[in-house]
Every structure is written in C-alpha cells, then in structure tokens.
Protein backbone atom coordinates (compact mmCIF):
# COMPACT_ATOMS: atom_id res chain seq x y z
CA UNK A 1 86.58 105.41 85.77
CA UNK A 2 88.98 107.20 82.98
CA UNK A 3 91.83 108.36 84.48
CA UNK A 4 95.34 110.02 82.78
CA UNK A 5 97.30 111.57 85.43
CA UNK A 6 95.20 112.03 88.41
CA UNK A 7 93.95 115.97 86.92
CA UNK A 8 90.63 118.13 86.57
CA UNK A 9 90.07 120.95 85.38
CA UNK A 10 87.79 124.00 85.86
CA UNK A 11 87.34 126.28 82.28
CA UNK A 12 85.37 129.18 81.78
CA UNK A 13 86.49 131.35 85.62
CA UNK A 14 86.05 134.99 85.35
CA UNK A 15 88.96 136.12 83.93
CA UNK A 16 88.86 133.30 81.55
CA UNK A 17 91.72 131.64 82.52
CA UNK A 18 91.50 127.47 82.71
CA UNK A 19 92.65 126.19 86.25
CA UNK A 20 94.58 123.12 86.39
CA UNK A 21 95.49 120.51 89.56
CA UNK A 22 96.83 117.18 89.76
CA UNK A 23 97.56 114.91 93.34
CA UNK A 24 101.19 113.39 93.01
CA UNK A 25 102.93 110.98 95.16
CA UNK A 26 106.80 110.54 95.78
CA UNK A 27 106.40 106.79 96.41
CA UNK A 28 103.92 104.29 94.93
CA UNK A 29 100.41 103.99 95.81
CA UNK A 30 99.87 100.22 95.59
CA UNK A 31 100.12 98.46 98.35
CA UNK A 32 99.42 93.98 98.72
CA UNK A 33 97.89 92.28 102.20
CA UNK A 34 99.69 88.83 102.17
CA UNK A 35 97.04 87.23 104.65
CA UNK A 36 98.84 88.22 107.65
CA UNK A 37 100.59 91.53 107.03
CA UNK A 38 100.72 94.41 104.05
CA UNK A 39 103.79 94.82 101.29
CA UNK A 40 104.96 97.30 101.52
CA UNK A 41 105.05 98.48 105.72
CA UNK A 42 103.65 101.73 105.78
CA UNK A 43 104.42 101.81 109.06
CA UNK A 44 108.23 102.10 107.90
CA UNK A 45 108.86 105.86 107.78
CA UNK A 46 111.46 105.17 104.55
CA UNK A 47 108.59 102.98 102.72
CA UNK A 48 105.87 106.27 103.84
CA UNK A 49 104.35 107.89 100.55
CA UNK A 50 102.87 111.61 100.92
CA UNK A 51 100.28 112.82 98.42
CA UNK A 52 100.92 116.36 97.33
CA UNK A 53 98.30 118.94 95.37
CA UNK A 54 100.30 120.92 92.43
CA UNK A 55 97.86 123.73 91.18
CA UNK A 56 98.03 125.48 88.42
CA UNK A 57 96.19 128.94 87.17
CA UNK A 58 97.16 128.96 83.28
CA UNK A 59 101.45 128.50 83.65
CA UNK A 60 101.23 129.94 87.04
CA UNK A 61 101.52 127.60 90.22
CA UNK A 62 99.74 128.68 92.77
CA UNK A 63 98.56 127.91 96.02
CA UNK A 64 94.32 126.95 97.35
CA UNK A 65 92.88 128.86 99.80
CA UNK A 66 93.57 127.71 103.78
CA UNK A 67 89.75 125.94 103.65
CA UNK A 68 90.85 122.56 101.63
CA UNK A 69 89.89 118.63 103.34
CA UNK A 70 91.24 115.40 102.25
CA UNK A 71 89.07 112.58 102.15
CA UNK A 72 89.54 108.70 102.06
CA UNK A 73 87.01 107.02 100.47
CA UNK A 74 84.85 109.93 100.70
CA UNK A 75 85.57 110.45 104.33
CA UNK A 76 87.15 113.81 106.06
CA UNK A 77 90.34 112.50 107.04
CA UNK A 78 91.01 114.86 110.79
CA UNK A 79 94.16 115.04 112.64
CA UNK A 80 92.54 112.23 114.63
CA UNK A 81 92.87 109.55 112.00
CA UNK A 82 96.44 107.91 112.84
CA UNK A 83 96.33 106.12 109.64
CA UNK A 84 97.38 109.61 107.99
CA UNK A 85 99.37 112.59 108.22
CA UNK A 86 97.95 116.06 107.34
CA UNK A 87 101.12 118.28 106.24
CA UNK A 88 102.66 120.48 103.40
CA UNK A 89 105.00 119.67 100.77
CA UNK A 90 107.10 122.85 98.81
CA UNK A 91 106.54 122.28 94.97
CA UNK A 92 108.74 124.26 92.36
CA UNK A 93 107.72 124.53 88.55
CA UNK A 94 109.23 127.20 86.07
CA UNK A 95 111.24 129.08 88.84
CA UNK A 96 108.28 129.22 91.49
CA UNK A 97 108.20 127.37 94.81
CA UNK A 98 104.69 127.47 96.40
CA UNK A 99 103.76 125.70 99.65
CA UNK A 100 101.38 123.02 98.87
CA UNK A 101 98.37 120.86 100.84
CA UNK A 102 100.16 116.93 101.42
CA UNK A 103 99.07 114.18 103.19
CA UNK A 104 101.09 111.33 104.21
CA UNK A 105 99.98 107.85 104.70
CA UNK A 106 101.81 106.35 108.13
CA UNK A 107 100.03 103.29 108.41
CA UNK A 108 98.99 100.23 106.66
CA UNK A 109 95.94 100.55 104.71
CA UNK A 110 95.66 96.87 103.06
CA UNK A 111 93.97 94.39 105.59
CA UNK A 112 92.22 91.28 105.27
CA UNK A 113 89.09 93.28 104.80
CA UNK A 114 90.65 95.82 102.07
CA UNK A 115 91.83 94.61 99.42
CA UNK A 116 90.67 96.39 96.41
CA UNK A 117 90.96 100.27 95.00
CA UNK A 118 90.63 103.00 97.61
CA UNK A 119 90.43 106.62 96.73
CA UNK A 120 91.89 109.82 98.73
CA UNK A 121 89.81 113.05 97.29
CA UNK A 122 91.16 116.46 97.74
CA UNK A 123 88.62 119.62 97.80
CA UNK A 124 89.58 123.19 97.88
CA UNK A 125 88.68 126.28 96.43
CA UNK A 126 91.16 128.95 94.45
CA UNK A 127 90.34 132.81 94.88
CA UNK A 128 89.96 134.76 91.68
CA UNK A 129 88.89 138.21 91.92
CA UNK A 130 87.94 137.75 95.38
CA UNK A 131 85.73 134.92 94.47
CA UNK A 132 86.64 131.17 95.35
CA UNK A 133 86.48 129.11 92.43
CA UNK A 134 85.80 125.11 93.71
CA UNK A 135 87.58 122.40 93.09
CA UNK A 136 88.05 118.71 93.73
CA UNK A 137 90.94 116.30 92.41
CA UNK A 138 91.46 113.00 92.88
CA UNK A 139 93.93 110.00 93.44
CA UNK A 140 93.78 106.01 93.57
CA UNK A 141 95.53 103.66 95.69
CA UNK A 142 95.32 100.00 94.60
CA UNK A 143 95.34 97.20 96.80
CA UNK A 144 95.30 94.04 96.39
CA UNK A 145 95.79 90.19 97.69
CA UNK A 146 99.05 88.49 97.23
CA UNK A 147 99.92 84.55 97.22
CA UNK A 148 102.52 83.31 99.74
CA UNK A 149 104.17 82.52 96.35
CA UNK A 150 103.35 85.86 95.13
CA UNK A 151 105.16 89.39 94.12
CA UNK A 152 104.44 92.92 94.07
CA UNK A 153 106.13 95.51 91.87
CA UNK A 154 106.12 99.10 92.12
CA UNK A 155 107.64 102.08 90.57
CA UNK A 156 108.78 104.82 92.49
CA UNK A 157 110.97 108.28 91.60
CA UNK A 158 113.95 109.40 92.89
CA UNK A 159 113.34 112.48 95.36
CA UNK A 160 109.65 111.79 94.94
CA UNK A 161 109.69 114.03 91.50
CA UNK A 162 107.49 112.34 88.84
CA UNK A 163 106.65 115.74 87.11
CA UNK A 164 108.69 117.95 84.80
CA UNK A 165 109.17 121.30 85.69
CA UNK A 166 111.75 122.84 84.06
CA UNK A 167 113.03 122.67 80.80
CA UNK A 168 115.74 119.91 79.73
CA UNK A 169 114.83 118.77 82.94
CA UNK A 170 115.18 114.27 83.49
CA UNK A 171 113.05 112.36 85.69
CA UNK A 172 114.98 109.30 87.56
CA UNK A 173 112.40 106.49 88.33
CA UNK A 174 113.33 102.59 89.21
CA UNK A 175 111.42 99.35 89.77
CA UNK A 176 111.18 97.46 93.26
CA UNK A 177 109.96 93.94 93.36
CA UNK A 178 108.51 92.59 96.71
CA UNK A 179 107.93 88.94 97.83
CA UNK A 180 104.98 88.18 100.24
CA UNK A 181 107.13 88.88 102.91
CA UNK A 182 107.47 92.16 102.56
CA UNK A 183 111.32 91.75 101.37
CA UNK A 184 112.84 93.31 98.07
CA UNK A 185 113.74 90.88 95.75
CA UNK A 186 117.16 92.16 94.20
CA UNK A 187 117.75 89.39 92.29
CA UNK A 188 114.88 90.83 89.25
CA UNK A 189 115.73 92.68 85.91
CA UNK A 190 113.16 94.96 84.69
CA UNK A 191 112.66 96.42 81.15
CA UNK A 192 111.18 99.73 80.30
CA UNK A 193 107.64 101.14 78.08
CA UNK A 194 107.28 104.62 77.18
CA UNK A 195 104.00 104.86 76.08
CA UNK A 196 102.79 102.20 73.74
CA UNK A 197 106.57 101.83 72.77
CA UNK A 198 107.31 98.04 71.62
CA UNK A 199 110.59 98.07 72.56
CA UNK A 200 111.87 98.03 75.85
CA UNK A 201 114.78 99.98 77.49
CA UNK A 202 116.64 97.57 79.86
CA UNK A 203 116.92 98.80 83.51
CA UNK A 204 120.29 100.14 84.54
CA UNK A 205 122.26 101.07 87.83
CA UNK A 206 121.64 105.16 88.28
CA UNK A 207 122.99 107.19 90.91
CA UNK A 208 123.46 103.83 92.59
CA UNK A 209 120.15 102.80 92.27
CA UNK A 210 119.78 99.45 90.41
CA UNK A 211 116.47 98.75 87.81
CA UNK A 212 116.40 102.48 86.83
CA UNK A 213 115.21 104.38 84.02
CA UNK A 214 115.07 107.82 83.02
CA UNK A 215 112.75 110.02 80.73
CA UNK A 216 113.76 113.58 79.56
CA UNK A 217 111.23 116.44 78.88
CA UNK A 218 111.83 116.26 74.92
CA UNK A 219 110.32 112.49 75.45
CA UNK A 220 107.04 113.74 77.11
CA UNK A 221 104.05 115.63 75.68
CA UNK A 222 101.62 116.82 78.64
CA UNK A 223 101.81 113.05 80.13
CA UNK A 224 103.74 110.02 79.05
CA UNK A 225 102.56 106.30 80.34
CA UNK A 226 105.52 103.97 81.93
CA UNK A 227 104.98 100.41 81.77
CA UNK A 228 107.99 98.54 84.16
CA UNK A 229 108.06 94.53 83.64
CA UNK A 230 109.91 92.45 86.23
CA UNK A 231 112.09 89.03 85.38
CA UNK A 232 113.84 87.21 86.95
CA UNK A 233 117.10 85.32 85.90
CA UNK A 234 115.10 82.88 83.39
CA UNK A 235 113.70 85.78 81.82
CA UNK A 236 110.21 84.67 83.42
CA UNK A 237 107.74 87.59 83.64
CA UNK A 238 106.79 87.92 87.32
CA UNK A 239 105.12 91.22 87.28
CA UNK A 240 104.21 94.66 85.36
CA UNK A 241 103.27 97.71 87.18
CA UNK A 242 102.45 101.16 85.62
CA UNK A 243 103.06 105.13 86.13
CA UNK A 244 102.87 108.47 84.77
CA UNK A 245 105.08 110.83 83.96
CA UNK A 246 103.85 114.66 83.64
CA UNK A 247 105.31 117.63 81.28
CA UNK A 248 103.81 120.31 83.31
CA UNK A 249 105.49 123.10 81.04
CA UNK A 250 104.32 121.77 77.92
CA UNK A 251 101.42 124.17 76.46
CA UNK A 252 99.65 121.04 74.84
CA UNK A 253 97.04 119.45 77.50
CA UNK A 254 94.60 116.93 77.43
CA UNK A 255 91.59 117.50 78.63
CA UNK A 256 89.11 114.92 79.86
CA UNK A 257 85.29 115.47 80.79
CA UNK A 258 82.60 112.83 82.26
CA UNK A 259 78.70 113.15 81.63
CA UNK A 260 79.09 116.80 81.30
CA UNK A 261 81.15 117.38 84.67
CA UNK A 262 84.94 118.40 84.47
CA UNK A 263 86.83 115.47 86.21
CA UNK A 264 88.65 112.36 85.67
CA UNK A 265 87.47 110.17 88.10
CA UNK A 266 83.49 108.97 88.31
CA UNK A 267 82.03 106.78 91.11
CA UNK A 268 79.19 104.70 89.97
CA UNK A 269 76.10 103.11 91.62
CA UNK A 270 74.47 100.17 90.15
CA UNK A 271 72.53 101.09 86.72
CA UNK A 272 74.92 104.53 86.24
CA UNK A 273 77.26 104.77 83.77
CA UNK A 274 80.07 107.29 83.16
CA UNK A 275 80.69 108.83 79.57
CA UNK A 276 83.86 110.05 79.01
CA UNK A 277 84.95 112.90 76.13
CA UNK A 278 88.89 113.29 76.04
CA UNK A 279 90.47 115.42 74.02
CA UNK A 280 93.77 118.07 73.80
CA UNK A 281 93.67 121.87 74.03
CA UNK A 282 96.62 123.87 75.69
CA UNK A 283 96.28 124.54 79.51
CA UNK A 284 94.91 128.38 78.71
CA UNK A 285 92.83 127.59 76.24
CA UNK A 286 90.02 124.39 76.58
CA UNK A 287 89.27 124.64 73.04
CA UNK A 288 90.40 121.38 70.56
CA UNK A 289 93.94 121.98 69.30
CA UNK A 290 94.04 123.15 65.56
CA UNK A 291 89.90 122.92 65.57
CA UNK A 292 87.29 120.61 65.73
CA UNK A 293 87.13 120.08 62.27
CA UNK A 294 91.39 119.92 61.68
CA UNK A 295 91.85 118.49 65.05
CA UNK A 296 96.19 118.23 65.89
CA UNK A 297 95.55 115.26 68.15
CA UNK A 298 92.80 113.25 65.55
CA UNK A 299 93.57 109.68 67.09
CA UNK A 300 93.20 108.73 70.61
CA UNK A 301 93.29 105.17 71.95
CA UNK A 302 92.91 103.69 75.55
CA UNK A 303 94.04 100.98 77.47
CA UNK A 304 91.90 99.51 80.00
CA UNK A 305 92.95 98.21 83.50
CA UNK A 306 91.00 95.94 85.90
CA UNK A 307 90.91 95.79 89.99
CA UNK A 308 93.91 94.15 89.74
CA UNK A 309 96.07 96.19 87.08
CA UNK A 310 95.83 94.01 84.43
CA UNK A 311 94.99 94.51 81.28
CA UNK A 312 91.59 93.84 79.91
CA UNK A 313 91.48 92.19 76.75
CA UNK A 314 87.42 91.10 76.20
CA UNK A 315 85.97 92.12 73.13
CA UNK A 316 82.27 93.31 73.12
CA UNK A 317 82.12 94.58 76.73
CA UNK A 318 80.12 97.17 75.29
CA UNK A 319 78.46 99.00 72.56
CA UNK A 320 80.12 102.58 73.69
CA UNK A 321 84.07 100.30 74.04
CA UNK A 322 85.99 99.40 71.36
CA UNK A 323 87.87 96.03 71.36
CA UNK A 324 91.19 96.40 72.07
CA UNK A 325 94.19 95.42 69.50
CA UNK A 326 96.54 92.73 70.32
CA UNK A 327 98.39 94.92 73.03
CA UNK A 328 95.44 96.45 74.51
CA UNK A 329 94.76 99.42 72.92
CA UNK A 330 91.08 100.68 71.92
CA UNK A 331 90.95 103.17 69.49
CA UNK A 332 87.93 106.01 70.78
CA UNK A 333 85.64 107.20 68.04
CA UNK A 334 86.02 110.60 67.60
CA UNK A 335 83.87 113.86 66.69
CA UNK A 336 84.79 117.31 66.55
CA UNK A 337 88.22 116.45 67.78
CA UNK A 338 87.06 114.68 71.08
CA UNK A 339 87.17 110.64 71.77
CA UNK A 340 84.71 109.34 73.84
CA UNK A 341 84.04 106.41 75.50
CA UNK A 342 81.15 105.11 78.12
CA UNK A 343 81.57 103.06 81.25
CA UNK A 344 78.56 101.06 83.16
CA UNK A 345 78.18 99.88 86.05
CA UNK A 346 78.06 96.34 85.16
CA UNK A 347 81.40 96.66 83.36
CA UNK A 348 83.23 98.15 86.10
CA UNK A 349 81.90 95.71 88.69
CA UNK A 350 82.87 92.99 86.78
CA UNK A 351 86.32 94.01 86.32
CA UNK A 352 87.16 93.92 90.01
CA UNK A 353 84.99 96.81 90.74
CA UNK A 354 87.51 99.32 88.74
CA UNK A 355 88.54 99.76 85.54
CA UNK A 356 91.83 102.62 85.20
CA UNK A 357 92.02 104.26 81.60
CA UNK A 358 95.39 104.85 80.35
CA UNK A 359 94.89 107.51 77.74
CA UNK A 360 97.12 108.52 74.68
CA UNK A 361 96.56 110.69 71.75
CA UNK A 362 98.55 110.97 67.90
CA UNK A 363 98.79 113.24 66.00
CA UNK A 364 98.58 110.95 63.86
C-alpha cells in the first residue's frame, strides 16, 4: 500500500475538471494496547481524534452529496456503533468554509486482539451536471503492542489544522511521548525532519506548548513529510513517529495511480500485487508537469514503512523495489515522467502485514 497524504483522485468528469479529496485528522491516529489497556484513552474526550473529508473540485472546496458511509475495516460504521461518532466538521480553504462529513473515534480501538493497521474508508459521490461522480478516500490508523518498558510518540497539530489553506499561512504541530501507562512523558526533547532534510530543527516551547515545530507554506510543495524523533536527557533515541503536512493551494499535485485504478491505498489477497505509478500534474490538469518527455518533477524516491512504522531497510525484496540508500530512500524508475513501483502480497505480509509509502519528488 503507497500512500502520500491519505488522497484520490477522479480525472476525466464531464466538464473536465479533476476532483480532489483527502481524510484529515486533528489528533494522531496511532494508538498502542499495553496488555491491559490502550495509549492513548480514547475514551478521554481531550485525547478524542475526529476524521474529517476536505473535497476539492479543481481550487474549489466543496461539499459530497447527503448519501456518503464511513467504513472501518470495510464495515458501515451506523449510529449504533459506540466505538464512533458520526458528525460534521466546518473546513475553510482560500476564503470558503464548507460543512464537511467527520467522524470521531470515542472509544478505544487497540485491544489484545488488535494490534496492527486498521483502515476507516469514506465513500460518497459529488454531483456534476446533475450527475454524481463516485468516490472513495481513505485513512490508516496504526496500532500496535507496547512493552511495559515501552513508549509511544505521536504528533499532533494545534487546533487540529495539518493543511495549508491560505497563503503565508504556518502550521503549529508538537510531539507527545507516552509511557505504557498511558502518561505523557515531559521529561523528552524531540528534533524535527522536513522531508528528507538531514538536519534537524530542535523542538521549542510555542504558544505554551513545549516540543513544537512549525512549517510555513513557502516550505511545502503539495505535501511535505515530518519526521519527529524523541530523546530523552542522555540524548538516547526512544522513538520516531511521522506526519504530513498538505499545501492545498499550491497548483503543483502529485498524483498517484494503482493497477490502473485512481487511489492510494490497495488491499491485497494472497498472490495480488499492487503497482503503483506516481507522478505530479497540477490539481486541474492530470497531465505530467512540463511533459512526459521534459518532466518538472524527473526524480521521485520512496521510503518504505512496516506494520510497525519503521523503516525498511532489506535490499532485494523485489524485482519491481529498489534498495533503499543509507537513510531509506528508493529511488522509482521512471518513464514518461511517472515512477512506479510494485507491491506483492508476500512483501506486505512479511512486513507486518503493511507497508506505508512516504513519497517525494525533485525537480531535480
């Protein structure tokens, strides 16, 4: 499973516009069962994240039509599932506020019988010249197991705003460590990745929010890649937990496709496999940025994630993956502008039944 920001996309509609959606969160989506309880309490209303759909038709947020489901792990999630919340969540981008489908997750979802990825799919359909255009988009949460010695970072955003939607515009984010008990551990320092960025940005007190960093819109083309590493006072890495950070405004988009289907995210049964073509166009216009033959965006490299968020360093999983450099990156072979890489079955299962593609592309 290749996955960037959560985002599909639907290209070619009727009036040949290219519709775009994404599923957010204003609080992390990882979540740790320590063998007798889960880090953090979901039951805690100020520890509660909510999912939220922004859509997007060309530059133009809009809304889906009334008819949309959520699903959790390909389950209809009904106002009888206590577990979540069905609600709505107002979004703003470029001066427009539109209502949008949320759902909020008020109970614990890690057990001693869950602990590995789970997925919550959103389907809806847009109207365009009074005919509904379908859609699906979807969004991982990653659980795990953790030690009675063990920790769990997260990142989470101030206000629950991880996307950039107006120009000059900063996102706020900071790190939070757990213990296995479920208690913060204030006592951590964290330092900062944008991107594939070698050198860190020390955390700092914000708003009065301690382990924070911020990233302005200038820093962020279509989607930028946080890394957040957690010490402690020996300067003893204890943990590293990832997000994403999306410039909604900015015309450049990447685009990602798998075995012919628009989508980022591919479920596969034994003896499948999932090839992926990425590549960047602008979010009106699918076609590779400066041509397929002068592409703008000619390099594009991927890390790879297991089950448990770490990175995967193997060489020769496959013929279709590169080996990665010494920090993880794989650089995609490319044609016509497009990277592409394939996924099997056997190399997902054996990677704790996931594997999460961080994607970025150079221009050069």
């Amino acid at each position: 499973m290749s996955q960037i920001s959560n985002r599909f996309y639907v290209s070619a509609l009727e009036d040949g516009t290219t519709l775009h959606g994404n599923l957010a969160s204003d609080k992390a989506l990882t979540q740790a069962w320590n063998g007798s309880t889960a880090v953090p309490n979901w039951t805690q209303a100020s520890e509660q994240p909510t999912i939220y759909l922004t859509l997007l038709s060309g530059a133009t947020l809009v809304a889906p039509a009334a008819d949309y489901k959520w699903y959790y792990n390909g389950s209809e999630i009904t106002s009888a599932d206590t577990r979540f919340q069905i609600t709505t969540k107002s979004v703003t981008y470029a001066g427009q506020t539109v209502v949008t489908p949320a759902l909020k997750i008020v109970a614990n979802l890690a057990s001693s019988s869950n602990v590995d990825v789970d997925t919550i799919t959103f389907k809806g359909n847009y109207v365009i010249n009074g005919a509904g255009i379908e859609f699906s988009c979807d969004v991982q949460i990653r659980i795990s197991a953790i030690t009675a010695t063990g920790k769990l970072g997260v990142i989470n955003f101030v206000n629950g705003v991880s996307d950039i939607t107006e120009t000059g515009q900063t996102i706020t984010m900071y790190g939070k460590l757990y213990n296995a008990d479920g208690q913060a551990d204030n006592t951590v320092n964290t330092k900062w990745y944008l991107n594939d960025s070698s050198i860190p940005t020390s955390g700092q007190t914000i708003g009065g929010q301690a382990n924070a960093y911020q990233v302005s819109e200038n820093q962020v083309v279509d989607h930028a890649t946080i890394r957040c590493e957690f010490y402690d006072a020996s300067n003893n890495l204890l943990y590293t937990a990832y997000a994403g950070v999306d410039d909604m405004r900015d015309p450049e988009f990447m685009y990602i496709q798998y075995n012919g289907n628009n989508g980022n995210a591919a479920s596969l049964r034994k003896g499948e496999f999932a090839s992926f073509q990425i590549w960047v166009g602008k979010r009106d216009d699918a076609g590779v940025l400066g041509g397929s033959s002068t592409p703008t965006y000619p390099i594009i490299k991927t890390m790879l994630l297991n089950g448990d968020g770490d990175v995967i360093m193997s060489t020769g999983l496959a013929t279709n993956i590169p080996d990665p450099d010494a920090n993880g990156w794989r650089s995609l072979p490319m044609s016509g502008g497009k990277g592409s890489i394939t996924l099997h079955y056997d190399t997902v299962n054996g990677n704790g039944k996931n594997i999460t593609g961080i994607v970025i592309a150079y221009t050069s």
